[in-house]
PDB file of N, CA and C in Angstrom:
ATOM      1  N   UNK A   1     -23.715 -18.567  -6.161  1.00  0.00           N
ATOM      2  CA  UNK A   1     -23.794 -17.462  -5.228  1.00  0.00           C
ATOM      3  C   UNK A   1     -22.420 -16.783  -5.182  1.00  0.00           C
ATOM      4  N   UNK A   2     -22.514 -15.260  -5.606  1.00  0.00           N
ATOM      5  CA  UNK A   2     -21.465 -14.741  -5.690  1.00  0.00           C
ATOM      6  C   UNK A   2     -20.514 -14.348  -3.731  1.00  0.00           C
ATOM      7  N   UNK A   3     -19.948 -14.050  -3.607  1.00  0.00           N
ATOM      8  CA  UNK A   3     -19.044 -13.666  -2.339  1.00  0.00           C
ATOM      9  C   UNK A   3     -20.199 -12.392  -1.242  1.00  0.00           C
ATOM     10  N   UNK A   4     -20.565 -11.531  -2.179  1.00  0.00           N
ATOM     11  CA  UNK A   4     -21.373 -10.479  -1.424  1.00  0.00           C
ATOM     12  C   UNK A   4     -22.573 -11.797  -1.407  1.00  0.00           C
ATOM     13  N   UNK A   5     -23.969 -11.840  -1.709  1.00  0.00           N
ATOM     14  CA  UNK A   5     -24.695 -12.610  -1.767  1.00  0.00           C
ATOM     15  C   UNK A   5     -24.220 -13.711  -0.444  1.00  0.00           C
ATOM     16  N   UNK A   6     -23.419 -14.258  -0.412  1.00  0.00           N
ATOM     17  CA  UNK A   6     -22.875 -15.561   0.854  1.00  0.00           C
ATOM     18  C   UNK A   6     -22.594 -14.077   2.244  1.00  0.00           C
ATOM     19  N   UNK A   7     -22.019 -12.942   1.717  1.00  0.00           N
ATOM     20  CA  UNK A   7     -21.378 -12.158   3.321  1.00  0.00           C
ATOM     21  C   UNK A   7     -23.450 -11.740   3.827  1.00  0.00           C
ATOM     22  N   UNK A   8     -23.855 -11.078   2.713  1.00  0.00           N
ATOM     23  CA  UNK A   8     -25.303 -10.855   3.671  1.00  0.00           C
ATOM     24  C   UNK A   8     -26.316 -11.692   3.780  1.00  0.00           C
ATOM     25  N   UNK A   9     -25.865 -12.888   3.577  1.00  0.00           N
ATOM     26  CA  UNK A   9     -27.062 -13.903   4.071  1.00  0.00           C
ATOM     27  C   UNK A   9     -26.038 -15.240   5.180  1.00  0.00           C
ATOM     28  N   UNK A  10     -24.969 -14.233   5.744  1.00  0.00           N
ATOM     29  CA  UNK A  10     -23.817 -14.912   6.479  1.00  0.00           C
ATOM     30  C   UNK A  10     -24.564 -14.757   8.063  1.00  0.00           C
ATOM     31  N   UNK A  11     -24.468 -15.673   8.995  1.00  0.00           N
ATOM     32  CA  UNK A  11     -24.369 -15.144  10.126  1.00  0.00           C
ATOM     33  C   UNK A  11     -23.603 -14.460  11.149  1.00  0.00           C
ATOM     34  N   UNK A  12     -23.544 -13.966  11.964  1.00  0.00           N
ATOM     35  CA  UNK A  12     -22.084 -13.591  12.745  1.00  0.00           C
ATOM     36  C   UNK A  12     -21.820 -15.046  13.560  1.00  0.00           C
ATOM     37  N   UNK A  13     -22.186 -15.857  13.975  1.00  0.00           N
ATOM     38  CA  UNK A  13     -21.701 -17.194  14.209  1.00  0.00           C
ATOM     39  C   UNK A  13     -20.914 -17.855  13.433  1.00  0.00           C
ATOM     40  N   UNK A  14     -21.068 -17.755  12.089  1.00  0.00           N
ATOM     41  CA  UNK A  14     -20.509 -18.276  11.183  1.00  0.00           C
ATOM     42  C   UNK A  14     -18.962 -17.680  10.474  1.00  0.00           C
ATOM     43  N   UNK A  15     -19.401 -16.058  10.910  1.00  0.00           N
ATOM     44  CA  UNK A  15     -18.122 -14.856  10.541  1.00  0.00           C
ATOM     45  C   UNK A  15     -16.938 -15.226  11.556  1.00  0.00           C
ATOM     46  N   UNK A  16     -17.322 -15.656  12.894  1.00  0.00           N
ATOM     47  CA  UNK A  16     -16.539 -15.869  13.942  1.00  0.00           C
ATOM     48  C   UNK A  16     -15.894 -16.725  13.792  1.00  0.00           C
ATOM     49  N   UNK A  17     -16.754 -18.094  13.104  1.00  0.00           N
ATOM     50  CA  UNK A  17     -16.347 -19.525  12.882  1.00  0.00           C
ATOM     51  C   UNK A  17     -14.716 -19.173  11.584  1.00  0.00           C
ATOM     52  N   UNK A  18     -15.219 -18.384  10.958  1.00  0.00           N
ATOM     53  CA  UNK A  18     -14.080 -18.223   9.448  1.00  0.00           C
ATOM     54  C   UNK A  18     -13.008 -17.497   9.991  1.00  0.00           C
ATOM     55  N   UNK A  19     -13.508 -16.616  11.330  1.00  0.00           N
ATOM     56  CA  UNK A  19     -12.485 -15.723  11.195  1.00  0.00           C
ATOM     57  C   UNK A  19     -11.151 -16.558  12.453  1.00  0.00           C
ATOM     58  N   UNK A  20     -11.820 -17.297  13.294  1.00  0.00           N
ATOM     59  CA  UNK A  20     -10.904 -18.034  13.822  1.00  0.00           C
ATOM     60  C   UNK A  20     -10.331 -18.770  13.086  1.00  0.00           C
ATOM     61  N   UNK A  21     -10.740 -19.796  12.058  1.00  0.00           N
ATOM     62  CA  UNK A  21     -10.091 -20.452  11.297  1.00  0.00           C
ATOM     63  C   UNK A  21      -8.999 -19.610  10.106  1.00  0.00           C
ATOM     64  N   UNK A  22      -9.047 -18.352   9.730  1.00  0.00           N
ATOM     65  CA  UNK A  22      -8.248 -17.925   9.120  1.00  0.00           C
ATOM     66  C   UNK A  22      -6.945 -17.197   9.659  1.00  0.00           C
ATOM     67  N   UNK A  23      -7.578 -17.022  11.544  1.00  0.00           N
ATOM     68  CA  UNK A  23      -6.256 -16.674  12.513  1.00  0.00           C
ATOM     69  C   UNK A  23      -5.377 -17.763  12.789  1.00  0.00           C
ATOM     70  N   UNK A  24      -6.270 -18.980  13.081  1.00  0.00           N
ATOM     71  CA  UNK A  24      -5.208 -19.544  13.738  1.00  0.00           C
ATOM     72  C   UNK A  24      -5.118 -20.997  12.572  1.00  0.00           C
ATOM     73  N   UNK A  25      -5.997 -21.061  11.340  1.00  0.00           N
ATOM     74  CA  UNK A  25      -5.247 -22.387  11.203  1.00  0.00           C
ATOM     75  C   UNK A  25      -5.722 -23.544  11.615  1.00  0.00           C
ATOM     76  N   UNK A  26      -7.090 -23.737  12.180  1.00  0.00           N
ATOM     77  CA  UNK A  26      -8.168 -24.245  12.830  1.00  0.00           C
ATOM     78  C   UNK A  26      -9.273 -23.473  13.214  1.00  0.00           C
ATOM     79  N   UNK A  27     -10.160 -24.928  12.351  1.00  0.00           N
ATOM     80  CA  UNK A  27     -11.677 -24.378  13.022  1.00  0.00           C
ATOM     81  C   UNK A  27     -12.125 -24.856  14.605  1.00  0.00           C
ATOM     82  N   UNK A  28     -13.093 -24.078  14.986  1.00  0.00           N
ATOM     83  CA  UNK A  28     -13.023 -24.179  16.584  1.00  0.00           C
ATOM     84  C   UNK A  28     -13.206 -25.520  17.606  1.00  0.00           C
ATOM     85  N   UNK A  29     -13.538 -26.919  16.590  1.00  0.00           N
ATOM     86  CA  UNK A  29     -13.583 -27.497  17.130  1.00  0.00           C
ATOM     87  C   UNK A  29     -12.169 -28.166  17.296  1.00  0.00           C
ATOM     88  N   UNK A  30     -11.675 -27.859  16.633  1.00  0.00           N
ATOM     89  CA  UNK A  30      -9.812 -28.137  16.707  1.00  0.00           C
ATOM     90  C   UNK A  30      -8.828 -29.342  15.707  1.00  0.00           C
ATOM     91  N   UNK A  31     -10.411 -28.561  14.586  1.00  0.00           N
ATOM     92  CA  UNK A  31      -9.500 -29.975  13.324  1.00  0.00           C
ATOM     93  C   UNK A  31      -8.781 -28.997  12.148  1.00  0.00           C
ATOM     94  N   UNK A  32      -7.921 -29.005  11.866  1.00  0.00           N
ATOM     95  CA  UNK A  32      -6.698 -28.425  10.787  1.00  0.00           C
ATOM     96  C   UNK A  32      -7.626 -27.818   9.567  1.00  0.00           C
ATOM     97  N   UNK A  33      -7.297 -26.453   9.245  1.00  0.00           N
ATOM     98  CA  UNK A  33      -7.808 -26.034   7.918  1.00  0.00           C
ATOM     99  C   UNK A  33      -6.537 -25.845   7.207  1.00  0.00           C
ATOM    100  N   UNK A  34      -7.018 -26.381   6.014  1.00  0.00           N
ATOM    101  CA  UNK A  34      -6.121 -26.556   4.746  1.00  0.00           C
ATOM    102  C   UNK A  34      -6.256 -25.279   4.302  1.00  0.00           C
ATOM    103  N   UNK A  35      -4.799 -25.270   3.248  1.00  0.00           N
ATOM    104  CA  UNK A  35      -4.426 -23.631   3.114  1.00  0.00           C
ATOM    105  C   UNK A  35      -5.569 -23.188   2.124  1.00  0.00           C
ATOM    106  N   UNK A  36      -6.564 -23.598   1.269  1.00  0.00           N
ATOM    107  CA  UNK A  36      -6.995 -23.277   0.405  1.00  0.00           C
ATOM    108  C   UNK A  36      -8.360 -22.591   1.040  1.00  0.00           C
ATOM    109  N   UNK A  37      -8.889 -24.015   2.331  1.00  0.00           N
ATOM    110  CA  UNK A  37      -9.632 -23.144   2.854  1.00  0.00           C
ATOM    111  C   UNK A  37      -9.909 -21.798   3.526  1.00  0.00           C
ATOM    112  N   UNK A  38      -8.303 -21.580   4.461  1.00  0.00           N
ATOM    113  CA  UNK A  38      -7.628 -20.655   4.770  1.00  0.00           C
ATOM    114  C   UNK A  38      -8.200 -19.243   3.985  1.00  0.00           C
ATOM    115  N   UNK A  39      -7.351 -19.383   2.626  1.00  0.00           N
ATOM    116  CA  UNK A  39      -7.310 -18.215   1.739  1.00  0.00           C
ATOM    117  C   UNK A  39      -8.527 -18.177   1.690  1.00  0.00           C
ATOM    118  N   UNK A  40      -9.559 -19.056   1.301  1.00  0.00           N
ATOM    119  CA  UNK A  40     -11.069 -18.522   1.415  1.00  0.00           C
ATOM    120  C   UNK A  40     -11.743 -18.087   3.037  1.00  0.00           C
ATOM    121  N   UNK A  41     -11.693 -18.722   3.853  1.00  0.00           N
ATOM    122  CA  UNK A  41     -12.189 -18.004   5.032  1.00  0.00           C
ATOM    123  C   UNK A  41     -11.724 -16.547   5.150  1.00  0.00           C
ATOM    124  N   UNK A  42     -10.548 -16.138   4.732  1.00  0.00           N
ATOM    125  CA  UNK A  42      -9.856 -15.308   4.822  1.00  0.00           C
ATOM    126  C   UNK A  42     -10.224 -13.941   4.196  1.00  0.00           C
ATOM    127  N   UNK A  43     -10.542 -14.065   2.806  1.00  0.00           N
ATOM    128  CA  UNK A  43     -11.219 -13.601   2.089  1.00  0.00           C
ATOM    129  C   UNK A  43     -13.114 -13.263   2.477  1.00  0.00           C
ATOM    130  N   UNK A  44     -13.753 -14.515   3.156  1.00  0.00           N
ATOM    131  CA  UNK A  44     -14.811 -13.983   3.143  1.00  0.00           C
ATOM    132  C   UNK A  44     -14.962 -13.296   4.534  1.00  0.00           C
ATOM    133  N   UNK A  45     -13.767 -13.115   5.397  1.00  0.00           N
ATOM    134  CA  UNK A  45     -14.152 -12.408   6.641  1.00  0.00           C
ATOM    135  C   UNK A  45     -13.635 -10.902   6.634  1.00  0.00           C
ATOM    136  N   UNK A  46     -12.828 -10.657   5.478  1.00  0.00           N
ATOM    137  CA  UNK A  46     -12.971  -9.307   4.915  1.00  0.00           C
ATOM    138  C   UNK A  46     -13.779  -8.532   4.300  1.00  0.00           C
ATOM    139  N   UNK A  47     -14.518 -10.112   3.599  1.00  0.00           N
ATOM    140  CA  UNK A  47     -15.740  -9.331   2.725  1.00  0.00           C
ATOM    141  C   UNK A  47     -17.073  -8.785   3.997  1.00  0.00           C
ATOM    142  N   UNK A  48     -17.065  -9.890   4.857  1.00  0.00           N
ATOM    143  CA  UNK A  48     -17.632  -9.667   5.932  1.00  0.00           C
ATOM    144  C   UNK A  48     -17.500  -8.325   6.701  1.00  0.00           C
ATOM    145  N   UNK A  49     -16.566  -8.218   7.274  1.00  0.00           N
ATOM    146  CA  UNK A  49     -16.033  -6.862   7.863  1.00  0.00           C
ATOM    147  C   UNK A  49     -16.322  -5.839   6.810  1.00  0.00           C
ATOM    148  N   UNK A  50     -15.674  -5.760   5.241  1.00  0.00           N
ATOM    149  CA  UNK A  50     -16.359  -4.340   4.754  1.00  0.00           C
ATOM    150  C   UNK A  50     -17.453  -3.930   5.014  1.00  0.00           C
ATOM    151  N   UNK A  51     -18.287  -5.233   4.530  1.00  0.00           N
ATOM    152  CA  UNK A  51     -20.035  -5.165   4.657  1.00  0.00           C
ATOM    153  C   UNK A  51     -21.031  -4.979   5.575  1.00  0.00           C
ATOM    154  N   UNK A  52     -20.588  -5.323   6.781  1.00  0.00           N
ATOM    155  CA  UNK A  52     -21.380  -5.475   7.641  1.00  0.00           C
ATOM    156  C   UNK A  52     -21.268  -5.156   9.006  1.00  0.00           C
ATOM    157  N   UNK A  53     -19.613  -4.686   8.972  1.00  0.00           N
ATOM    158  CA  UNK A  53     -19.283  -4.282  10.286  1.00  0.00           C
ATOM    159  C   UNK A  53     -18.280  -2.811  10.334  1.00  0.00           C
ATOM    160  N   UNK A  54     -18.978  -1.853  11.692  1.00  0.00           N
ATOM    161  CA  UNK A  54     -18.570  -0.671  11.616  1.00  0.00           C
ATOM    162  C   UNK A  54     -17.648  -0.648  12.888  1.00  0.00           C
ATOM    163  N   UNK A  55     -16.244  -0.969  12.219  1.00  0.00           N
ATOM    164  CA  UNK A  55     -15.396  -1.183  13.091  1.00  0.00           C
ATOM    165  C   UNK A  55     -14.372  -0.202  13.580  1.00  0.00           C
ATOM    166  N   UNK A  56     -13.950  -0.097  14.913  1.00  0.00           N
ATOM    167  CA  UNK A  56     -13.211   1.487  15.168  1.00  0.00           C
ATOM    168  C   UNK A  56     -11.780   0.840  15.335  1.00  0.00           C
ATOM    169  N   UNK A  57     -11.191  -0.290  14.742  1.00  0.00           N
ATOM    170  CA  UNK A  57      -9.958  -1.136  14.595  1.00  0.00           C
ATOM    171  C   UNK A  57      -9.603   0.435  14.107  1.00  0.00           C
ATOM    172  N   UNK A  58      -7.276   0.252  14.194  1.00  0.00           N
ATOM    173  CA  UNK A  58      -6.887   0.974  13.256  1.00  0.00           C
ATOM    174  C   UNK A  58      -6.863   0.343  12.205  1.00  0.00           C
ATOM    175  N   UNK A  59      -7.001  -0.758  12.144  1.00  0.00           N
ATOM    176  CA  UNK A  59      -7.157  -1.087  10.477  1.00  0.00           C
ATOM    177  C   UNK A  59      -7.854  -1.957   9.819  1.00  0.00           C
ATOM    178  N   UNK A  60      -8.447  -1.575   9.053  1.00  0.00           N
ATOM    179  CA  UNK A  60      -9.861  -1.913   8.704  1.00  0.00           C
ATOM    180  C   UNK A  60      -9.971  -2.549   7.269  1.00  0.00           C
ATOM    181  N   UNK A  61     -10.999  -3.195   6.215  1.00  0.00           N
ATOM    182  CA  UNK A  61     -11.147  -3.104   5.367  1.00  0.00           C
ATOM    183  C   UNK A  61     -12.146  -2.232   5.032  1.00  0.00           C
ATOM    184  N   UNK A  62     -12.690  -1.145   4.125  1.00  0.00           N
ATOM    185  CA  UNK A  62     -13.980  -0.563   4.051  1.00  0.00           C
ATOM    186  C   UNK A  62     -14.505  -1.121   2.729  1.00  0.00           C
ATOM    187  N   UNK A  63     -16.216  -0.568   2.986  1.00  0.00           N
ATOM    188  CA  UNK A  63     -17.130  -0.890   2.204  1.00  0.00           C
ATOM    189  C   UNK A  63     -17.075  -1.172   0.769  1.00  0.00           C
ATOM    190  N   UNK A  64     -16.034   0.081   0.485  1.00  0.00           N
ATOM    191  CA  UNK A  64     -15.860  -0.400  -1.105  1.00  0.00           C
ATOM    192  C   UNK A  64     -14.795  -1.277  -1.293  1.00  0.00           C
ATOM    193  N   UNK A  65     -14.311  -1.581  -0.383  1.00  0.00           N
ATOM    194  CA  UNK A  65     -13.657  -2.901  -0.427  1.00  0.00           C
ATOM    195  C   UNK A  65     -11.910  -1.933  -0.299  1.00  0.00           C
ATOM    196  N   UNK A  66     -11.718  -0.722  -0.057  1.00  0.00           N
ATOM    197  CA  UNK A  66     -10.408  -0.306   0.236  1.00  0.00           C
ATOM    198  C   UNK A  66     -10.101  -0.583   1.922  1.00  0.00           C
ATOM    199  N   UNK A  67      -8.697  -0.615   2.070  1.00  0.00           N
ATOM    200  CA  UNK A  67      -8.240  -0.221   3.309  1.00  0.00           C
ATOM    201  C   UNK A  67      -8.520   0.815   4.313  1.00  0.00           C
ATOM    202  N   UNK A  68      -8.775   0.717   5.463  1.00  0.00           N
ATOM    203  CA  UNK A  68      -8.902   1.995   5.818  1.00  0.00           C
ATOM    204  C   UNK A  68      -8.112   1.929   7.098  1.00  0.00           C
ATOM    205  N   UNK A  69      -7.576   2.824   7.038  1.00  0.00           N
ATOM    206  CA  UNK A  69      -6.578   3.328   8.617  1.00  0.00           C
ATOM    207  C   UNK A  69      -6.759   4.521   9.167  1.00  0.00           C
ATOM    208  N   UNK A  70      -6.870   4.208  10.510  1.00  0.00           N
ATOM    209  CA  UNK A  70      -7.207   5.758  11.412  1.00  0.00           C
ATOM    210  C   UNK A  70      -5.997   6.124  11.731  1.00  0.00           C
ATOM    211  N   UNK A  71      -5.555   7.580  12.350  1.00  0.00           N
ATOM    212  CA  UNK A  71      -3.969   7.966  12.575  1.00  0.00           C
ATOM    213  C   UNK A  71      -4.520   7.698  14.045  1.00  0.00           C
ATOM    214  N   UNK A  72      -3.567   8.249  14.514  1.00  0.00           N
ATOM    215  CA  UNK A  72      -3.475   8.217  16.141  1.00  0.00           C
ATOM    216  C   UNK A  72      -4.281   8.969  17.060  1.00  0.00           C
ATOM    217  N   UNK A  73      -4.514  10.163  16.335  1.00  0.00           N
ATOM    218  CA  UNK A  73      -5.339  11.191  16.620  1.00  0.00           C
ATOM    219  C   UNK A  73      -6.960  10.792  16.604  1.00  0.00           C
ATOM    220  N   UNK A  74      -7.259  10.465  15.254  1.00  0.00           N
ATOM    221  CA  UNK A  74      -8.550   9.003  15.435  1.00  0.00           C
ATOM    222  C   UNK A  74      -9.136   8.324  16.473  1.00  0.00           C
ATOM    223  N   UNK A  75      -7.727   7.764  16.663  1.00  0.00           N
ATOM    224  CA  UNK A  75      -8.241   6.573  17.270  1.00  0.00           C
ATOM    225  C   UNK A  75      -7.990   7.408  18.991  1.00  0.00           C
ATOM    226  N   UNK A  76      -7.530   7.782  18.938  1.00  0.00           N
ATOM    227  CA  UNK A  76      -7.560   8.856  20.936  1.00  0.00           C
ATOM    228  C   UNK A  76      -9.453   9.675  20.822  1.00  0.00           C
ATOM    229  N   UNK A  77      -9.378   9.552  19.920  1.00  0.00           N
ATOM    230  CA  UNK A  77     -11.009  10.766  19.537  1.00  0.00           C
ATOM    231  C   UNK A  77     -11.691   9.528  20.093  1.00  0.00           C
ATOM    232  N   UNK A  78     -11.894   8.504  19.408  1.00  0.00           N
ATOM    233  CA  UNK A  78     -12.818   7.789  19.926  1.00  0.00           C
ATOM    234  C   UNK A  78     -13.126   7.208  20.777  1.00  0.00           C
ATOM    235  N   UNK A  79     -11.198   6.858  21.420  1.00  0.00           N
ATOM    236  CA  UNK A  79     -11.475   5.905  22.505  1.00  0.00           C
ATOM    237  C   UNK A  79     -11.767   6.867  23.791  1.00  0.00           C
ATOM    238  N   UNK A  80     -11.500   7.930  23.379  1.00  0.00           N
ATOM    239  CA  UNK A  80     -11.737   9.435  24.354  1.00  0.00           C
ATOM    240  C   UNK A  80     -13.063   9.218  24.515  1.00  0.00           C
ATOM    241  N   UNK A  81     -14.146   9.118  23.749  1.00  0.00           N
ATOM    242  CA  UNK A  81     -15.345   9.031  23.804  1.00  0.00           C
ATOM    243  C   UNK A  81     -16.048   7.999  24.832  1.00  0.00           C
ATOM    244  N   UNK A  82     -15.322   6.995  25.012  1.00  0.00           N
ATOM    245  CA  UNK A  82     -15.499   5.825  25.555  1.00  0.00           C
ATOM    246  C   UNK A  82     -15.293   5.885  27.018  1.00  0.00           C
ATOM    247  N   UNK A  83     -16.230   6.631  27.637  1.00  0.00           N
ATOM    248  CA  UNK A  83     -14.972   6.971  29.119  1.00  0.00           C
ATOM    249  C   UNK A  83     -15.562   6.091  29.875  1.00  0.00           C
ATOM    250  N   UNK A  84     -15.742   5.175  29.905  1.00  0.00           N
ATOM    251  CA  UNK A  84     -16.186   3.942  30.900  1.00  0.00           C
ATOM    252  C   UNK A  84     -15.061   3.594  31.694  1.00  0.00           C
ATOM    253  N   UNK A  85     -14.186   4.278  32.141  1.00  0.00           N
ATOM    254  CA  UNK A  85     -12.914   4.077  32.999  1.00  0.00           C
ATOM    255  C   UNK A  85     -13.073   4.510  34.353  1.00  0.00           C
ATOM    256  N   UNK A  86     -12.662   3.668  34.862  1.00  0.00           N
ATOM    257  CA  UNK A  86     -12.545   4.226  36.576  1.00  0.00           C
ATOM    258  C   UNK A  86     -11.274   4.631  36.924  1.00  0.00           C
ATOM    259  N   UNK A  87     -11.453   5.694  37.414  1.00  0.00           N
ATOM    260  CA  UNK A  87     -10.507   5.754  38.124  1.00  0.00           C
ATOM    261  C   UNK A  87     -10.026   6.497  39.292  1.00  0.00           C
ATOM    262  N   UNK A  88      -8.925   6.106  39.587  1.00  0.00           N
ATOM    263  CA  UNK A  88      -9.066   5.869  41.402  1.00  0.00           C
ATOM    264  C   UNK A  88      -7.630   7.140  41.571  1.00  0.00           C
ATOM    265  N   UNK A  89      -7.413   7.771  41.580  1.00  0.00           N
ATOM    266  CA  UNK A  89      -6.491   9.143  42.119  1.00  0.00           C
ATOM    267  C   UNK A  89      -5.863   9.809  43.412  1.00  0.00           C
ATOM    268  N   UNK A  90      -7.210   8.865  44.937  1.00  0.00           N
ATOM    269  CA  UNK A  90      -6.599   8.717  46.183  1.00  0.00           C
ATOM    270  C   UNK A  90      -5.776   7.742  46.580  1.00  0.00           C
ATOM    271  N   UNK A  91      -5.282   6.959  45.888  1.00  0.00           N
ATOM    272  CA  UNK A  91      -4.793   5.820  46.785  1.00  0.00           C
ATOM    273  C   UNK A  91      -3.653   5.872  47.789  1.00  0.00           C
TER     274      UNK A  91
END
């Protein structure tokens, strides 16, 4: 099974599981990942993220497998969009 083939028959339980272990260096139950596994969790939670997730991070991996970065302007557009903010102006 090639890398794509393992990201879309991946779960997001499992994306979470790799992607903690490739942040911190442990999997979640709190036993040591070795560097090799590392570089592979690491790898498949990028492949993950190109594939399967539409993420408004500034920095991203995309689909075809390039980098992608939003400028500043981007990322104010969207989070502009997001107005779930309260806010309070009498106090």
């Amino acid at each position: 099974m090639d890398i794509i083939q393992l990201v879309e028959n991946m779960s997001e339980d499992m994306y979470l599981r790799l992607k903690q272990a490739a942040e911190t260096g442990k999997w979640p139950e709190g036993n040591v990942v070795d560097q090799a596994q590392r570089d592979s969790a690491l790898q498949i939670v990028m492949a993950y993220q190109a594939k399967r997730l539409n993420s408004d991070e500034m920095l991203s991996i995309g689909a075809d497998g390039e980098i992608v970065t939003k400028t500043k302007r981007e990322l104010k557009e969207t989070f502009s969009e997001l107005n779930d903010i309260a806010r309070f102006s009498d106090l």
